[in-house]
C-alpha atoms as a PDB file:
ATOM      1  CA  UNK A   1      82.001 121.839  59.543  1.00  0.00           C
ATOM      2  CA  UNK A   2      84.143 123.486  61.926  1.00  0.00           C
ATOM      3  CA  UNK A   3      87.526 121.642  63.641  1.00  0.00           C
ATOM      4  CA  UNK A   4      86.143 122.035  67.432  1.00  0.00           C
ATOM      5  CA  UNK A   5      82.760 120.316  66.599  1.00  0.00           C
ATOM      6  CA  UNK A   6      84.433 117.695  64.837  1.00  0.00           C
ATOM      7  CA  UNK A   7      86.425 117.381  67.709  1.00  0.00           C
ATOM      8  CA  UNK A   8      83.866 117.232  69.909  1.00  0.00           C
ATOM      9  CA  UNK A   9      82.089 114.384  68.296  1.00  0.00           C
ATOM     10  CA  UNK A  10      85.085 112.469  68.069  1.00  0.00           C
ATOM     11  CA  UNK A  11      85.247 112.712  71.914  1.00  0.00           C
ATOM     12  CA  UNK A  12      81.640 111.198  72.120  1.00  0.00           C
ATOM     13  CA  UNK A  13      82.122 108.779  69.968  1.00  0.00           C
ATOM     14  CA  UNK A  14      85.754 108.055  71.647  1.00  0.00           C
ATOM     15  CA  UNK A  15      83.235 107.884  75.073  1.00  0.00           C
ATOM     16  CA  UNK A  16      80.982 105.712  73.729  1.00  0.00           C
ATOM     17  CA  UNK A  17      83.751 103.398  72.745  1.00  0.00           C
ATOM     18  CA  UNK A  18      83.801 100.952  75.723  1.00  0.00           C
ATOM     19  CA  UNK A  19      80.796  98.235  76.371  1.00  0.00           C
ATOM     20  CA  UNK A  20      80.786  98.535  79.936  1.00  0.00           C
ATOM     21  CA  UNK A  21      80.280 102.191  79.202  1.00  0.00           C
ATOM     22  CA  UNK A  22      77.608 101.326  76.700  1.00  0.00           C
ATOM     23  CA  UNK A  23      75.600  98.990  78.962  1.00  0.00           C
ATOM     24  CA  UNK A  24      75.966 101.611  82.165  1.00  0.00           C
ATOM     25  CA  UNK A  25      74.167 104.230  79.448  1.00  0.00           C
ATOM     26  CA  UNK A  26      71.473 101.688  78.776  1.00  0.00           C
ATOM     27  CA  UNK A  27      70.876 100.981  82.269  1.00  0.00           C
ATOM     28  CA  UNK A  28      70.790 104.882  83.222  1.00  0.00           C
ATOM     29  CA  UNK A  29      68.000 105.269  80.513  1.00  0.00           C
ATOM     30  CA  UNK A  30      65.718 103.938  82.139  1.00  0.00           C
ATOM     31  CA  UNK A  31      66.219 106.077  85.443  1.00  0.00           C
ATOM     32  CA  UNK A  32      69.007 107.653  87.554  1.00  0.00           C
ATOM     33  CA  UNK A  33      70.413 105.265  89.292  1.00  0.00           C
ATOM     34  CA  UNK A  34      74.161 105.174  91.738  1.00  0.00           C
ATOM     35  CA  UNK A  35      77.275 103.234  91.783  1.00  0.00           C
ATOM     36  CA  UNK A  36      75.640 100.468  94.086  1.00  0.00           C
ATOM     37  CA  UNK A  37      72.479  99.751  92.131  1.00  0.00           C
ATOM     38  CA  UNK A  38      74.671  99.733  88.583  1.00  0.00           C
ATOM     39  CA  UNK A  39      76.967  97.234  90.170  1.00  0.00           C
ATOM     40  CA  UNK A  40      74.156  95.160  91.301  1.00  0.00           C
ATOM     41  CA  UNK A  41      72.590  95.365  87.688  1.00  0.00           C
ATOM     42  CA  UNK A  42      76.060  94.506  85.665  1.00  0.00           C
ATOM     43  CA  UNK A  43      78.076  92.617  88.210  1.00  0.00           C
ATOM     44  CA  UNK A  44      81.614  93.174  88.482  1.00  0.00           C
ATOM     45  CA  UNK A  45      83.614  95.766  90.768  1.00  0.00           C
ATOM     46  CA  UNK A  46      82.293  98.405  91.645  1.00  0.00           C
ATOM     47  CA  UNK A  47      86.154 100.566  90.925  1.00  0.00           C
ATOM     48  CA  UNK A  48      85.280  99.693  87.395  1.00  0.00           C
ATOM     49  CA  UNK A  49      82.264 101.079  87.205  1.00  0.00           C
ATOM     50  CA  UNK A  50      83.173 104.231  88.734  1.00  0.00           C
ATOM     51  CA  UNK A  51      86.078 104.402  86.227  1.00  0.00           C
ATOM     52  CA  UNK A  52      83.901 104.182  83.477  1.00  0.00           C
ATOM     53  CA  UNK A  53      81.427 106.602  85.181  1.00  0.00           C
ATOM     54  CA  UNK A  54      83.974 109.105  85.616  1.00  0.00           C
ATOM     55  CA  UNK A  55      84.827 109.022  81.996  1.00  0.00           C
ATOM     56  CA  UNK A  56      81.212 109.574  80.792  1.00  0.00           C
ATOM     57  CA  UNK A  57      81.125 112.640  83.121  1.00  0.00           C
ATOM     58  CA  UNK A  58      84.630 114.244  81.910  1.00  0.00           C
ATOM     59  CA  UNK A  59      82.799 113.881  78.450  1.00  0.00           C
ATOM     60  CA  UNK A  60      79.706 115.543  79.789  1.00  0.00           C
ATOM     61  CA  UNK A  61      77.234 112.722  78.875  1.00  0.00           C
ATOM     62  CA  UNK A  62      76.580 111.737  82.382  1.00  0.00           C
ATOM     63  CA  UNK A  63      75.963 114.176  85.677  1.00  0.00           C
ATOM     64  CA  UNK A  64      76.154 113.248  88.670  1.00  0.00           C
ATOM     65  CA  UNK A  65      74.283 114.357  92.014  1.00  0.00           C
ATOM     66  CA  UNK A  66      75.233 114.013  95.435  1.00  0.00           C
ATOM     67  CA  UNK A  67      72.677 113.134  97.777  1.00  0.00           C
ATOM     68  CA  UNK A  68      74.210 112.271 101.300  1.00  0.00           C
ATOM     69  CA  UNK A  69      76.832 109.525 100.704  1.00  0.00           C
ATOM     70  CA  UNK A  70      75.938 108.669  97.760  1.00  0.00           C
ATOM     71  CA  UNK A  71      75.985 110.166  93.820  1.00  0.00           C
ATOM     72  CA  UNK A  72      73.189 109.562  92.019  1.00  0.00           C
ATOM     73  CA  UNK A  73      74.199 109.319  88.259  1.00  0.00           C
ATOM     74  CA  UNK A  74      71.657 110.442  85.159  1.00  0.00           C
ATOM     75  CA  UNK A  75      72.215 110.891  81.411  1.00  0.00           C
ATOM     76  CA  UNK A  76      72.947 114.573  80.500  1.00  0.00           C
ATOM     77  CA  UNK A  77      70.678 114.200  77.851  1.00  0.00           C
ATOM     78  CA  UNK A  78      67.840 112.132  76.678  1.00  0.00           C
ATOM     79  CA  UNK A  79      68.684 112.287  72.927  1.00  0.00           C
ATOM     80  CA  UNK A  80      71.381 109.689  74.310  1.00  0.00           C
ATOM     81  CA  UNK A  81      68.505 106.800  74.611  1.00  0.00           C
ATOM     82  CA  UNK A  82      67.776 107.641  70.709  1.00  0.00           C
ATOM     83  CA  UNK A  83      71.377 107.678  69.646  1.00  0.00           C
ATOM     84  CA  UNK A  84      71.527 104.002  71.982  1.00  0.00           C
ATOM     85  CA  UNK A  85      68.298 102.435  69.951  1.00  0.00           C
ATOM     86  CA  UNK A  86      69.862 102.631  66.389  1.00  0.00           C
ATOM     87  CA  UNK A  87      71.625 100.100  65.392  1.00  0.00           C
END
């Protein structure tokens, strides 16, 4: 295995590394969803959750799309979901 895809997963895994971040994924799994309706579904500031959003997208695991005022957020990919069901 090569040094830059070994690298790369480290950096997912390194992502996936937070529970807030964890339970954000879960939520977005079941549908795009913004800041707003995360924080409703978690609790908690809303700051934090954009922090943590905002690491899942430098990581490329989440995207985000703006539509008016607002940024929609959706996983990148759905192989995500899988990788969240194993335990």
């Amino acid at each position: 295995m090569d040094l830059k895809l070994q690298q790369f997963k480290a950096d997912f895994l390194k992502a996936l590394a937070h529970p807030l971040r964890i339970r954000i994924l879960e939520l977005l799994s079941d549908g795009d969803k913004n800041v707003n309706e995360l924080q409703g579904l978690i609790g908690g500031e809303g700051s934090a959750i954009s922090q943590q959003l905002a690491i899942l997208r430098s990581k490329n695991i989440v995207v985000g799309t703006k539509m008016g005022n607002r940024v929609t957020y959706s996983l990148r990919d759905s192989m995500i979901v899988e990788l969240l069901t194993v335990t």
